[in-house]
Protein backbone atom coordinates (compact mmCIF):
# COMPACT_ATOMS: atom_id res chain seq x y z
CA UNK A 1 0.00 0.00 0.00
CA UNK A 2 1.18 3.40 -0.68
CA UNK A 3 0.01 6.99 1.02
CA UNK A 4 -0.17 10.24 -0.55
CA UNK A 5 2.26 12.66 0.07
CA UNK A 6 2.31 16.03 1.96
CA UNK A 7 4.41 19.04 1.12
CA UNK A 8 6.24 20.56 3.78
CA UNK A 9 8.54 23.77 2.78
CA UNK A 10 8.78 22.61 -0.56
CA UNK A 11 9.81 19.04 0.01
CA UNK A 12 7.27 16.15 -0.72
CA UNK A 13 7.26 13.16 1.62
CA UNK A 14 5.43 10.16 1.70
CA UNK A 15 4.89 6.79 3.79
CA UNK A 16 4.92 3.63 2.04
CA UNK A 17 4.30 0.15 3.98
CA UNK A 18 3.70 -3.43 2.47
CA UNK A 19 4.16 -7.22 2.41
CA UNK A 20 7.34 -7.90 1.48
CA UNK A 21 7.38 -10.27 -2.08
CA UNK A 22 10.30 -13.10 -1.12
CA UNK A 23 10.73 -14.53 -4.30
CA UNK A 24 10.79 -10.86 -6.32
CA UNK A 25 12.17 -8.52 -3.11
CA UNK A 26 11.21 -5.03 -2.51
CA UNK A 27 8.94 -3.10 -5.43
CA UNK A 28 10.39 -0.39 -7.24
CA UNK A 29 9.68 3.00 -6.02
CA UNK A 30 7.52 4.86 -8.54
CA UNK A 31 9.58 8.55 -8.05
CA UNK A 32 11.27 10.33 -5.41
CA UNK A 33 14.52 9.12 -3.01
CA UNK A 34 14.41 6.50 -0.15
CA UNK A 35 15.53 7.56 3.34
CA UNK A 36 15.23 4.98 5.26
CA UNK A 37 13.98 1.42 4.83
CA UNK A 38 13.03 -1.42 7.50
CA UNK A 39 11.39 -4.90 7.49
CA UNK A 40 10.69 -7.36 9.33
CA UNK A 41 10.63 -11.65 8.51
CA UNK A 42 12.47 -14.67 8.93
CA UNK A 43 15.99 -15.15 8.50
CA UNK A 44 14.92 -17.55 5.93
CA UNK A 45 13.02 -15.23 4.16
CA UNK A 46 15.10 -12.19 3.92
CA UNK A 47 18.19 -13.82 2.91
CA UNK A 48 15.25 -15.13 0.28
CA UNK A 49 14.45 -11.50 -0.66
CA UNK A 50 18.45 -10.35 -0.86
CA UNK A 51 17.36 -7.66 1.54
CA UNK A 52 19.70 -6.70 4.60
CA UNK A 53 23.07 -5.94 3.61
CA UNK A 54 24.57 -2.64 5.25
CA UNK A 55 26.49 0.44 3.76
CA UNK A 56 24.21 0.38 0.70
CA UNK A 57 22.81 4.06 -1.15
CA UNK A 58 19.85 3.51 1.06
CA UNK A 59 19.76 2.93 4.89
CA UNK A 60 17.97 0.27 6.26
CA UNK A 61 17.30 -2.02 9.03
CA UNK A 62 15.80 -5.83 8.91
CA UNK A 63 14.66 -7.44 11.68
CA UNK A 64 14.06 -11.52 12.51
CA UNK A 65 12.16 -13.03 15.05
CA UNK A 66 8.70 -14.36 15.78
CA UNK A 67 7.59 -17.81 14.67
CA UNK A 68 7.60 -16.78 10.83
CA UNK A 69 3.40 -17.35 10.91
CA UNK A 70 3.27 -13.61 9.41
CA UNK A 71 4.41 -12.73 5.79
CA UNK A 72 7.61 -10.46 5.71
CA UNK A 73 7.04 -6.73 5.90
CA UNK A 74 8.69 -4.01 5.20
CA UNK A 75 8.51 0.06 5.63
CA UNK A 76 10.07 2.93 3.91
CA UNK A 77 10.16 6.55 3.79
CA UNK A 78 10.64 8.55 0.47
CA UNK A 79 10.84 12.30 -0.38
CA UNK A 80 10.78 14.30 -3.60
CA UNK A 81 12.38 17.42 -4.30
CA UNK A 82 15.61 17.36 -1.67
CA UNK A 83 18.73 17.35 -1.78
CA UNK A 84 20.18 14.59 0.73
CA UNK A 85 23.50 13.04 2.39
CA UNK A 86 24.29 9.97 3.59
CA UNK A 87 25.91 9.79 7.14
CA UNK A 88 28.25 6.54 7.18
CA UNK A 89 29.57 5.59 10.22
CA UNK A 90 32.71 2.47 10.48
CA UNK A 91 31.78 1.57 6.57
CA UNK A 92 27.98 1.47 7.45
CA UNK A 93 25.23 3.51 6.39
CA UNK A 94 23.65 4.73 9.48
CA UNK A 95 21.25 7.60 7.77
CA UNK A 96 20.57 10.43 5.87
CA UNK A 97 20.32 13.94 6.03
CA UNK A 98 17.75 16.58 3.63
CA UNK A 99 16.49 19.82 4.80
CA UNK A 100 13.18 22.02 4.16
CA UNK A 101 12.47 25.67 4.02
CA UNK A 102 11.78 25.69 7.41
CA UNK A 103 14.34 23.19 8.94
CA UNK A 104 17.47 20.81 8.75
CA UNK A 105 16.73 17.02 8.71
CA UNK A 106 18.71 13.60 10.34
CA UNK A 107 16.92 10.36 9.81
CA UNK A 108 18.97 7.32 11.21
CA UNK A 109 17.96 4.13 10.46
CA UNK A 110 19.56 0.95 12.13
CA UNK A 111 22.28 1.96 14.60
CA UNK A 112 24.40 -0.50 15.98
CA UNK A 113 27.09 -0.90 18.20
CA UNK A 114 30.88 -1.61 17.00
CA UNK A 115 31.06 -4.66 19.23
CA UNK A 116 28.47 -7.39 19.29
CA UNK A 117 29.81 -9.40 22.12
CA UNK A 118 29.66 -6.87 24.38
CA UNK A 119 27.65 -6.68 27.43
CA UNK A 120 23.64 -5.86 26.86
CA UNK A 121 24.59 -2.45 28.80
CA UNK A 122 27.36 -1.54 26.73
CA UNK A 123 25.49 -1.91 23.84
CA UNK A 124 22.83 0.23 24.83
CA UNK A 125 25.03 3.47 25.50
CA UNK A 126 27.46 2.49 22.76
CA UNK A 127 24.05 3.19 20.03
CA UNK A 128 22.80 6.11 21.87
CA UNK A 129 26.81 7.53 21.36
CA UNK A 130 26.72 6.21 18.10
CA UNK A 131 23.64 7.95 17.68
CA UNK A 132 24.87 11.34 18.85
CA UNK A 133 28.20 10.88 16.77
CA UNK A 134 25.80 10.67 13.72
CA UNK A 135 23.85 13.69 14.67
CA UNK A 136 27.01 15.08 15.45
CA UNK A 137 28.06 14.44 11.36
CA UNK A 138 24.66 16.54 10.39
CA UNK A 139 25.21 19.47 12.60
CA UNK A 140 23.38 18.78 15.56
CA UNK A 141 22.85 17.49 19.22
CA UNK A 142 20.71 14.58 20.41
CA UNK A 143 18.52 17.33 21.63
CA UNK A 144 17.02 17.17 18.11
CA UNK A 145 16.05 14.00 18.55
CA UNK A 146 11.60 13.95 18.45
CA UNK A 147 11.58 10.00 18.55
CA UNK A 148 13.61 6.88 18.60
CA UNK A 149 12.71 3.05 17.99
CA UNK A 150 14.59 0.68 20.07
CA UNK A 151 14.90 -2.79 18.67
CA UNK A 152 16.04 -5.37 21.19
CA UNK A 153 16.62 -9.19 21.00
CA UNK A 154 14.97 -10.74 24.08
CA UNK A 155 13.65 -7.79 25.57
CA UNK A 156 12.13 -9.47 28.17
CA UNK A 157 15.36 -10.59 29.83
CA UNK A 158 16.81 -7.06 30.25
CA UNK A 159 14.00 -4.78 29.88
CA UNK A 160 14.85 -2.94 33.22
CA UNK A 161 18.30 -2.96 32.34
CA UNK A 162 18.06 -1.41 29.14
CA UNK A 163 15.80 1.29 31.23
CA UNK A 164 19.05 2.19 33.22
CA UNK A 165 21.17 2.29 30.69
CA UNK A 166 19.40 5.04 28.06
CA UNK A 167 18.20 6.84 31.72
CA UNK A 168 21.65 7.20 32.68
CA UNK A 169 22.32 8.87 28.85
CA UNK A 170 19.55 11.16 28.91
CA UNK A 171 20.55 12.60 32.89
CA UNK A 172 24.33 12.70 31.12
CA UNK A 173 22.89 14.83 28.04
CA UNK A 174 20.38 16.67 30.08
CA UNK A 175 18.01 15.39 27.72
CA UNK A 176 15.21 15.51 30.67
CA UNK A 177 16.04 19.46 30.26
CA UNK A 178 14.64 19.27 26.68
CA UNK A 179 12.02 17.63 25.03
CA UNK A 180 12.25 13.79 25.76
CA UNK A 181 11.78 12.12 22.27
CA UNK A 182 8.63 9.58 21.64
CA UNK A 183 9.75 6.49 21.62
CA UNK A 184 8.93 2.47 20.69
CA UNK A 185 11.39 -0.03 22.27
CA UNK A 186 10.13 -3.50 21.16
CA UNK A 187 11.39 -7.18 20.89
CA UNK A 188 12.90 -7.93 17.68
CA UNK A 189 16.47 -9.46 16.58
CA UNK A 190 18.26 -8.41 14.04
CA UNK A 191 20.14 -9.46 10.78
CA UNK A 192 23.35 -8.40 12.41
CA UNK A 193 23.44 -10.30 15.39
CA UNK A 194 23.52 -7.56 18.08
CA UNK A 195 21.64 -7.10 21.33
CA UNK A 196 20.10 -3.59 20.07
CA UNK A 197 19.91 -1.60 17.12
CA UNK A 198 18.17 2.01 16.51
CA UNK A 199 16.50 4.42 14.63
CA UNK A 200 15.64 8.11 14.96
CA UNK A 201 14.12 11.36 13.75
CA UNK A 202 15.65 14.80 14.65
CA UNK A 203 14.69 17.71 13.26
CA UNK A 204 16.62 21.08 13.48
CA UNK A 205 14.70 24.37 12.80
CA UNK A 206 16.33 27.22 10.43
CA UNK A 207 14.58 29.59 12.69
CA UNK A 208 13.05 30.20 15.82
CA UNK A 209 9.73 29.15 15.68
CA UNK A 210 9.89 27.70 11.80
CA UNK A 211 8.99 24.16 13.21
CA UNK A 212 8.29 23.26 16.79
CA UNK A 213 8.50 19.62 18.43
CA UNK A 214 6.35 19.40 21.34
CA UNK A 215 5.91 16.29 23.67
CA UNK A 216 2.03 15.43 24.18
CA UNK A 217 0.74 13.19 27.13
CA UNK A 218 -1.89 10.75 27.23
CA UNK A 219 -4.86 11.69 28.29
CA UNK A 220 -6.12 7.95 29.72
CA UNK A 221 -2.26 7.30 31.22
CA UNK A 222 0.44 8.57 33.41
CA UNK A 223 3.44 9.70 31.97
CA UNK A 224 5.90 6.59 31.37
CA UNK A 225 8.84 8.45 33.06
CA UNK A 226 6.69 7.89 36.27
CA UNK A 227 7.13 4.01 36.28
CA UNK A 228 11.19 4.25 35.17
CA UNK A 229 11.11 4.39 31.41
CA UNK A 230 12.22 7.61 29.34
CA UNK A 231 10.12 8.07 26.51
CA UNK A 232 6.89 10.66 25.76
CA UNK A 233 4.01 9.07 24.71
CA UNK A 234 3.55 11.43 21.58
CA UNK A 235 5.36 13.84 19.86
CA UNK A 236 3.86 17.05 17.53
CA UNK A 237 5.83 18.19 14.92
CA UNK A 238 4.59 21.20 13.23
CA UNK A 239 5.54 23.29 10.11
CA UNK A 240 3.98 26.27 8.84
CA UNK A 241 1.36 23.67 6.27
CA UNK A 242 1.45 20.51 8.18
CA UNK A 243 0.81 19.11 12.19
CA UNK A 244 2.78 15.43 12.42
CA UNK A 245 1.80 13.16 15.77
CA UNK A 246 3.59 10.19 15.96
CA UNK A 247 2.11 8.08 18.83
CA UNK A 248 4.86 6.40 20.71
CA UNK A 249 4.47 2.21 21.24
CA UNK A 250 1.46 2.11 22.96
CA UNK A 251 -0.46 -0.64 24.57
CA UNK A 252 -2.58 -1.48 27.30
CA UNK A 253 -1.80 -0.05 30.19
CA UNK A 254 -3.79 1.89 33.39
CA UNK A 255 -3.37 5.24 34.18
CA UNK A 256 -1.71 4.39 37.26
CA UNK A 257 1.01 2.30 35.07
CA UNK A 258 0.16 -1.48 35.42
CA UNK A 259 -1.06 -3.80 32.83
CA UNK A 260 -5.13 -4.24 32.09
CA UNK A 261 -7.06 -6.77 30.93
CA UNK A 262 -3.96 -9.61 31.49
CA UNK A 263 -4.68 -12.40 29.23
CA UNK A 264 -7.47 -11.48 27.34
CA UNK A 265 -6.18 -9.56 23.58
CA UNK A 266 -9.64 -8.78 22.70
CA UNK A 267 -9.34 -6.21 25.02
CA UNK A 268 -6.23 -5.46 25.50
CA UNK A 269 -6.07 -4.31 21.90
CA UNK A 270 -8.89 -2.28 22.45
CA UNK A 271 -7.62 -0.18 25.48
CA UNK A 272 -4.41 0.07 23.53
CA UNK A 273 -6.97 1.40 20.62
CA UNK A 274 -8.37 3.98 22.74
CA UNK A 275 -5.17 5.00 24.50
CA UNK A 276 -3.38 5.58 20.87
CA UNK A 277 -6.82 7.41 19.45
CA UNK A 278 -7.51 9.77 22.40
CA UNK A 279 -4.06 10.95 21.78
CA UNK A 280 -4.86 11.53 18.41
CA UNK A 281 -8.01 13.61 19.27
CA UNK A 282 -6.42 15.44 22.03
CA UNK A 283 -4.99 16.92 19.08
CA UNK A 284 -8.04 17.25 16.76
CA UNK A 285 -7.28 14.35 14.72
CA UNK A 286 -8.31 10.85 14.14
CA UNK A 287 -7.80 7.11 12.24
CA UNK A 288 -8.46 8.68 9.04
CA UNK A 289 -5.34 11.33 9.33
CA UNK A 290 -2.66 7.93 9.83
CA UNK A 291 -0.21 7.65 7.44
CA UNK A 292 1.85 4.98 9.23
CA UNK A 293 1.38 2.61 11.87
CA UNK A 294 2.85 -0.79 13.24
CA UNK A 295 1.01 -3.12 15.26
CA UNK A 296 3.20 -5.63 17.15
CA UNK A 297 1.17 -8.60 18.27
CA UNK A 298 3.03 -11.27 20.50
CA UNK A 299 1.85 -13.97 19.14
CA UNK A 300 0.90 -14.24 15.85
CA UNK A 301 -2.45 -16.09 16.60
CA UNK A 302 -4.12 -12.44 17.85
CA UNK A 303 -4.00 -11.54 14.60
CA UNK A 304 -7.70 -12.66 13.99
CA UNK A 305 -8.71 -10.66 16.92
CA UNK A 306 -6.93 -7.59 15.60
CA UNK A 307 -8.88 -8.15 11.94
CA UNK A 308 -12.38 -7.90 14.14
CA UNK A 309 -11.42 -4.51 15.85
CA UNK A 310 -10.39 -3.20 12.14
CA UNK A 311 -13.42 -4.66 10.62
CA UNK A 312 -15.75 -3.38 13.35
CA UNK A 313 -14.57 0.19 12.91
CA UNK A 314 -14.80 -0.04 9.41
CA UNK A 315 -10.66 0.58 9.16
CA UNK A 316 -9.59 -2.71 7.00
CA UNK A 317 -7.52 -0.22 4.69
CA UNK A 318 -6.16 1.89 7.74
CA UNK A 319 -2.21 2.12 6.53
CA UNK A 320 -0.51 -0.81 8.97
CA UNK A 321 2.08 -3.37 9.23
CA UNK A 322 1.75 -6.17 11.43
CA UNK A 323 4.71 -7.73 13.05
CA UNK A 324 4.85 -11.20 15.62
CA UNK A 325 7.18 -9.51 18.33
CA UNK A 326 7.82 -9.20 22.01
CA UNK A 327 5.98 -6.46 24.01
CA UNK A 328 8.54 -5.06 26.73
CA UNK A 329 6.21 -6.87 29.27
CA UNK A 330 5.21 -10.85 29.68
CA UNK A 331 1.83 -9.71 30.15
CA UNK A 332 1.47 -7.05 27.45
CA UNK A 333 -0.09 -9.04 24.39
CA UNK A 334 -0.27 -6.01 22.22
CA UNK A 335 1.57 -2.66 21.09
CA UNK A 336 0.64 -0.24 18.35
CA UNK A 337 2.86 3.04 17.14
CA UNK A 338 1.25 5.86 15.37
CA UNK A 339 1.84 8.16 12.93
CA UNK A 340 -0.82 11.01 11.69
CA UNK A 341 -0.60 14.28 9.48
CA UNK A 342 -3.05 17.02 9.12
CA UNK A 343 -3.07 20.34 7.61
CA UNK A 344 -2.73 23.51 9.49
């Protein structure tokens, strides 16, 4: 499936989000330049699809994991009418860089740490200072970060851990100072064998005021720095013709910060539902406005339960991805992520 695109200072962007064709690989893309470019499937099937290999024209990220009951996915983010630059970091292409009339861009797709073997920990700061030596290569600070996605492999054995780890950055970069980006951090492996890998968006205006990044609560849950972990739970991102939420991973969780509805999906997806949409129209917008979203179930059998809600709402052709992954807790069955855009 493909989205339209929206023009912001002169630059055309545009989501695009399918299943991922093993035996043919990704589709061509019709016009414009890819920026970044992730999937999910089996190991089986990506090495099928020749998809995966690092320090290509185009930065991407694949990740593995999951039972391989869901077809292969993949995401990726094109723009028409920039100029761009790759950032390459040890021989790999970490992301790229294009700018607007009203600000400077850094997109950084698949971050990973130079050494694979080391401790869980010292993975986790070594990609938040690759990270910032990236942003560093495009002229800014990792307080232009909006929002991350944190991919580890067995989250649930050092969830907390991890927690500690990017908490202990952010105090160290006064990021708590700042805006503290949206965020998902979600179970999934990757092709390169490390314990985490990363992706951001930070945007840099050209003046005051030309864009502004502003971190939104949820209006049916605390914030998530209350219960220990360091993420907003949306982001606004707004340019003189265009409003951009992007819902951090979401799922079902009471205001007070522990789990509802444990073992039933039905309804855990729709609290999640309702969490992730009252966001939305906290902000005047609704399902209609998405023009991305994941939703990571934990076991690929909820995907029948997922189809219902869709079908009930009348949202079969809402623009998703579904991916078999971990949730960061045992007894969190569902997460979605968000993205919307509306005109000013």
């Amino acid at each position: 499936m493909s989205v339209k695109g929206f023009v912001h200072g002169g630059v055309t962007r545009r989501q695009e989000l399918g299943l991922l064709n093993v035996a043919q690989g990704l589709p061509p893309v019709r016009s414009g330049r890819v920026l970044s470019q992730t999937g999910w499937g089996s190991r089986g099937e990506l090495a099928c699809a020749s998809v995966g290999a690092k320090g290509t024209g185009v930065p991407q990220l694949w990740l593995c994991g999951g039972t391989g009951a869901l077809p292969p996915v993949y995401q990726r983010f094109v723009v028409e009418g920039a100029e761009t630059r790759l950032i390459r970091r040890q021989g790999e292409t970490a992301g790229v860089c294009y700018e607007d009339e009203h600000a400077d861009y850094c997109l950084l797709t698949g971050v990973l740490p130079p050494d694979p073997g080391a401790s869980r920990e010292a993975q986790t700061t070594a990609v938040f200072e690759g990270m910032e030596a990236a942003l560093k290569d495009a002229g800014m600070t990792f307080a232009h970060v909006a929002r991350t996605w944190l991919y580890m492999d067995n989250i649930l054995d050092w969830y907390d851990s991890f927690n500690r780890s990017r908490d202990a950055f952010f105090r160290s970069r006064k990021v708590y100072d700042g805006v503290v980006p949206a965020s998902t951090g979600i179970g999934s492996a990757n092709l390169c064998g490390s314990a985490i890998t990363a992706c951001a968006i930070a945007v840099k205006p050209k003046r005051r005021g030309a864009v502004t990044v502003t971190a939104l609560p949820s209006p049916l849950q605390c914030a998530a720095l209350e219960y220990g972990s360091s993420f907003s739970r949306a982001i606004e991102i707004a340019t003189p013709e265009y409003r951009t939420v992007m819902v951090s991973g979401t799922a079902s969780i009471e205001p007070g910060g522990a789990t509802a509805f444990v073992g039933d999906v039905a309804k855990q997806i729709g609290l999640t539902m309702d969490v992730a949409g009252t966001i939305l129209r906290s902000r005047g917008m609704g399902w209609g406005d998405t023009t991305r979203a994941v939703m990571y179930l934990k076991k690929a059998a909820f995907m029948d339960e997922w189809q219902a809600w869709l079908r009930a709402r009348g949202l079969e052709h809402l623009p998703v991805i579904t991916i078999e992954a971990d949730v960061c807790r045992d007894d969190l069955l569902v997460e979605i992520e968000v993205d919307t855009v509306k005109k000013v």
